[in-house]
N, C-alpha and C. Protein backbone atom coordinates (compact mmCIF):
# COMPACT_ATOMS: atom_id res chain seq x y z
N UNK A 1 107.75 122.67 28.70
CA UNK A 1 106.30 122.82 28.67
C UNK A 1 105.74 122.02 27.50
N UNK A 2 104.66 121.24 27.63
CA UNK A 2 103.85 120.72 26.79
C UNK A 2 102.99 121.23 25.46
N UNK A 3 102.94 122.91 26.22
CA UNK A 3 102.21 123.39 24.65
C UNK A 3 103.37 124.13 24.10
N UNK A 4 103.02 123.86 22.60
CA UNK A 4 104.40 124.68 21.84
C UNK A 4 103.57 125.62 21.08
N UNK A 5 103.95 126.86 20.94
CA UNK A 5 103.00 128.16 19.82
C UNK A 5 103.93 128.15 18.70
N UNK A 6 102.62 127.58 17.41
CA UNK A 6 103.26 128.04 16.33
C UNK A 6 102.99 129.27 15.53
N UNK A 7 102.94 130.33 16.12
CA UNK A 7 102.70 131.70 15.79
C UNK A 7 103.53 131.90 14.43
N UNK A 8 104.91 131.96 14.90
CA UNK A 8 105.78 131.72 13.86
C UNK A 8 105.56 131.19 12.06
N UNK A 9 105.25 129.96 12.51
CA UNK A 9 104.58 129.24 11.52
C UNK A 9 103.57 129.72 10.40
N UNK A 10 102.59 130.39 11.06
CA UNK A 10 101.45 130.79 10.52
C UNK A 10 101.55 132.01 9.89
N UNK A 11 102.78 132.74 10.75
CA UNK A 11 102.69 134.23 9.92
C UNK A 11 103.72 134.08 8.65
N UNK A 12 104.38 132.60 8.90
CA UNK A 12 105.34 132.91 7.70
C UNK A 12 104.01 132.36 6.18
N UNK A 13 103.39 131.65 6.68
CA UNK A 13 102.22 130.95 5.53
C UNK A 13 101.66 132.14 5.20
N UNK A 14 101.06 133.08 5.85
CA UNK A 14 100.35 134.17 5.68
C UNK A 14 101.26 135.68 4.91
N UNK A 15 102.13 135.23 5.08
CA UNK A 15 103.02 136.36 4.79
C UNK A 15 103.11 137.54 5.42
N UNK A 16 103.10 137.48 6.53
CA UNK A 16 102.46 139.65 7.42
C UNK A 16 103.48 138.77 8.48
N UNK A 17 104.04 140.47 8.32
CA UNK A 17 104.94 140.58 9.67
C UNK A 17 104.74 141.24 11.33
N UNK A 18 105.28 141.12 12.08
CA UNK A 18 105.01 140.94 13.11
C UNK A 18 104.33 142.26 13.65
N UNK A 19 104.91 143.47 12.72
CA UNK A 19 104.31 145.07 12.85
C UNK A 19 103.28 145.09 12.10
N UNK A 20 102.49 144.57 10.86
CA UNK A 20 101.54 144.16 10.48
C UNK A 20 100.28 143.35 11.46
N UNK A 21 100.84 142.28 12.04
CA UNK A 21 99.89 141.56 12.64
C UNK A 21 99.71 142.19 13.87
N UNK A 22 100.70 142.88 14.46
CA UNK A 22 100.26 143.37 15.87
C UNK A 22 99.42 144.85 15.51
N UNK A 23 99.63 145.58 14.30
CA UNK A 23 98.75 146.25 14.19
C UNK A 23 97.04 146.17 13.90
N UNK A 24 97.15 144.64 13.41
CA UNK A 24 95.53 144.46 13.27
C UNK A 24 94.90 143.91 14.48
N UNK A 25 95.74 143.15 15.14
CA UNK A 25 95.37 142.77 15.93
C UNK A 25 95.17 143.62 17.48
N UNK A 26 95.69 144.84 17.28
CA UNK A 26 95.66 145.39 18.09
C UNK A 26 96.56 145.16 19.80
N UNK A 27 97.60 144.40 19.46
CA UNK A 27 98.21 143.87 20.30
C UNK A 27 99.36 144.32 20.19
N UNK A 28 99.79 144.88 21.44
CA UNK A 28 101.51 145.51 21.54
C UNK A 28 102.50 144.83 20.58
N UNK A 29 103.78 144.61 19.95
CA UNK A 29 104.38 144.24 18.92
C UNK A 29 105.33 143.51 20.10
N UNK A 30 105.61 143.91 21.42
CA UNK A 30 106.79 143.16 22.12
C UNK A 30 105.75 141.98 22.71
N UNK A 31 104.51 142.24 22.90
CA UNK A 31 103.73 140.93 23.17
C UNK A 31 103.35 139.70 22.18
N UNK A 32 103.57 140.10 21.26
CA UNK A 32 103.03 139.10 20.15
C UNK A 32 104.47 138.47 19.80
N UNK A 33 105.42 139.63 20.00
CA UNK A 33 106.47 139.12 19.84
C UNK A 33 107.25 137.57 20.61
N UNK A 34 106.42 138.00 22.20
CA UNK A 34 107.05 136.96 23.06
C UNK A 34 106.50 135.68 23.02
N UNK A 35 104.56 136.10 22.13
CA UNK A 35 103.94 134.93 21.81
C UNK A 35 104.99 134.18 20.35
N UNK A 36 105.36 134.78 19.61
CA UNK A 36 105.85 134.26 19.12
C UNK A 36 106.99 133.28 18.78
N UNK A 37 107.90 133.81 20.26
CA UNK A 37 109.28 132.71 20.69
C UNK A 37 108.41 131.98 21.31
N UNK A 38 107.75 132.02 21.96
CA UNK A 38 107.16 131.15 22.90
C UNK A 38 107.39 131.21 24.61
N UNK A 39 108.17 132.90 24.38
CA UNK A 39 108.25 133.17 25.90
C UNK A 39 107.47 133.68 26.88
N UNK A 40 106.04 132.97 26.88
CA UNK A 40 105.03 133.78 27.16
C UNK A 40 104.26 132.40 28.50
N UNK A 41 103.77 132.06 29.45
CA UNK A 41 103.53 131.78 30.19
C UNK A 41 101.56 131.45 30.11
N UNK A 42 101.08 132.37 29.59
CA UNK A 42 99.46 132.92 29.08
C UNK A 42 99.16 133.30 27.88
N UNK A 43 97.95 133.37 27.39
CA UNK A 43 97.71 133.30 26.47
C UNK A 43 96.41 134.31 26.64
N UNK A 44 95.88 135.37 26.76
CA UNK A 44 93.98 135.72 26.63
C UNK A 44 93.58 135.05 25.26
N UNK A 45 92.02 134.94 25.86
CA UNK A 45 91.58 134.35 24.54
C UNK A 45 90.89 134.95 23.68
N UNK A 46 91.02 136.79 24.18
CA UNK A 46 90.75 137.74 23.16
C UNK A 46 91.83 137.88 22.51
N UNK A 47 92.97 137.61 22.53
CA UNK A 47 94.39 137.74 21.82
C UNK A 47 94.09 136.51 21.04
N UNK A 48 94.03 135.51 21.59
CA UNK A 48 94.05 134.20 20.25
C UNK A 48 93.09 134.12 18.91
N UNK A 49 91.95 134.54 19.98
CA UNK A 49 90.28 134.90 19.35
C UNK A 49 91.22 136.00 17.98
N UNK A 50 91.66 137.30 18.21
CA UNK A 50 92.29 138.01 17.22
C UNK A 50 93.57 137.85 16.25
N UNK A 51 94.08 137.11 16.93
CA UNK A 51 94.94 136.16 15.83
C UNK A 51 94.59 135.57 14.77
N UNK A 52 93.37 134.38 16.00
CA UNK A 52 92.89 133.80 14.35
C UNK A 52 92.02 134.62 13.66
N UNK A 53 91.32 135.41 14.10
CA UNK A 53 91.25 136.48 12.77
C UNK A 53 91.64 137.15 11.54
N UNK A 54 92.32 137.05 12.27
CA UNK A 54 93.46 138.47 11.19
C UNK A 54 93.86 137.16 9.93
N UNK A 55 94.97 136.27 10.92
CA UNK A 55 95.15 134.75 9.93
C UNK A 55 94.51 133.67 9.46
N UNK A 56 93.03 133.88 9.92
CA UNK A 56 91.79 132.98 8.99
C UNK A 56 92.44 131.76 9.56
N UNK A 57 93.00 131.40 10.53
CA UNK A 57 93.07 130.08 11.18
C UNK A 57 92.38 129.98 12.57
N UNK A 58 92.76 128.53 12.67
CA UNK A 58 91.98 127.62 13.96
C UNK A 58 92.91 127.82 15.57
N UNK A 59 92.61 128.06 16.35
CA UNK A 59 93.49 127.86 17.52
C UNK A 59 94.58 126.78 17.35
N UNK A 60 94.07 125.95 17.21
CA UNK A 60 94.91 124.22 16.84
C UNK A 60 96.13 124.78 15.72
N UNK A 61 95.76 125.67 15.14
CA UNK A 61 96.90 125.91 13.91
C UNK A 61 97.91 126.99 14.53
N UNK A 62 97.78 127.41 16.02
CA UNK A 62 98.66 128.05 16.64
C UNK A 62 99.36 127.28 17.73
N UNK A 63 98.59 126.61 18.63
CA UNK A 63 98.48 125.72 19.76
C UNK A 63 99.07 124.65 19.39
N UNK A 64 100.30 123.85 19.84
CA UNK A 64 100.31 122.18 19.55
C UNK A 64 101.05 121.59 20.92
N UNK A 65 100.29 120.72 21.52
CA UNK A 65 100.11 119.97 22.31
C UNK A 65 101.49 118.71 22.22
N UNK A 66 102.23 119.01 23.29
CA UNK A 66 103.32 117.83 22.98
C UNK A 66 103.38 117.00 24.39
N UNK A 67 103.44 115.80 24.57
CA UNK A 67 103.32 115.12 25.47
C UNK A 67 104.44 115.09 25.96
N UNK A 68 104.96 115.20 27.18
CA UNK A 68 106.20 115.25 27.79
C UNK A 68 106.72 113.94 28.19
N UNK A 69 107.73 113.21 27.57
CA UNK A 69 108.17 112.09 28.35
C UNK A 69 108.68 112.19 29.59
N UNK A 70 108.12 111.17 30.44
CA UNK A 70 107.89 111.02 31.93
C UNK A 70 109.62 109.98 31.98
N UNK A 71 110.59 110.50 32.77
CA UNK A 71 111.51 109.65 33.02
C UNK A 71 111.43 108.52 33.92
């Protein structure tokens, strides 16, 4: 897949862990969790919308766009 989530990323900059962030965010801890491997298929954009909340970041600072080489 072309988009990669750096969820990961951001919570290590921020320092809050995954029972931290899913508690502010109000989001189950095995869902944020799967956002966080990247085993997740969807995204709501009241979940992202509350992400970047909580972490004072941009969608773009979760979201990164990778172009797939075409064989």
């Amino acid at each position: 897949m072309a988009i990669i989530l750096r969820l990961d990323r951001m919570m290590a900059d921020r320092k809050i862990s995954l029972n931290e962030l899913s508690e502010k965010v109000g989001v189950a801890n095995v869902n944020l969790s799967k956002i966080k491997t990247g085993k997740v298929s969807a995204i709501r954009f009241t979940t992202l919308d509350a992400i970047c909340d909580v972490l004072d970041c941009q969608p773009g600072d979760i979201l990164e766009f990778r172009r797939e080489e075409k064989e």
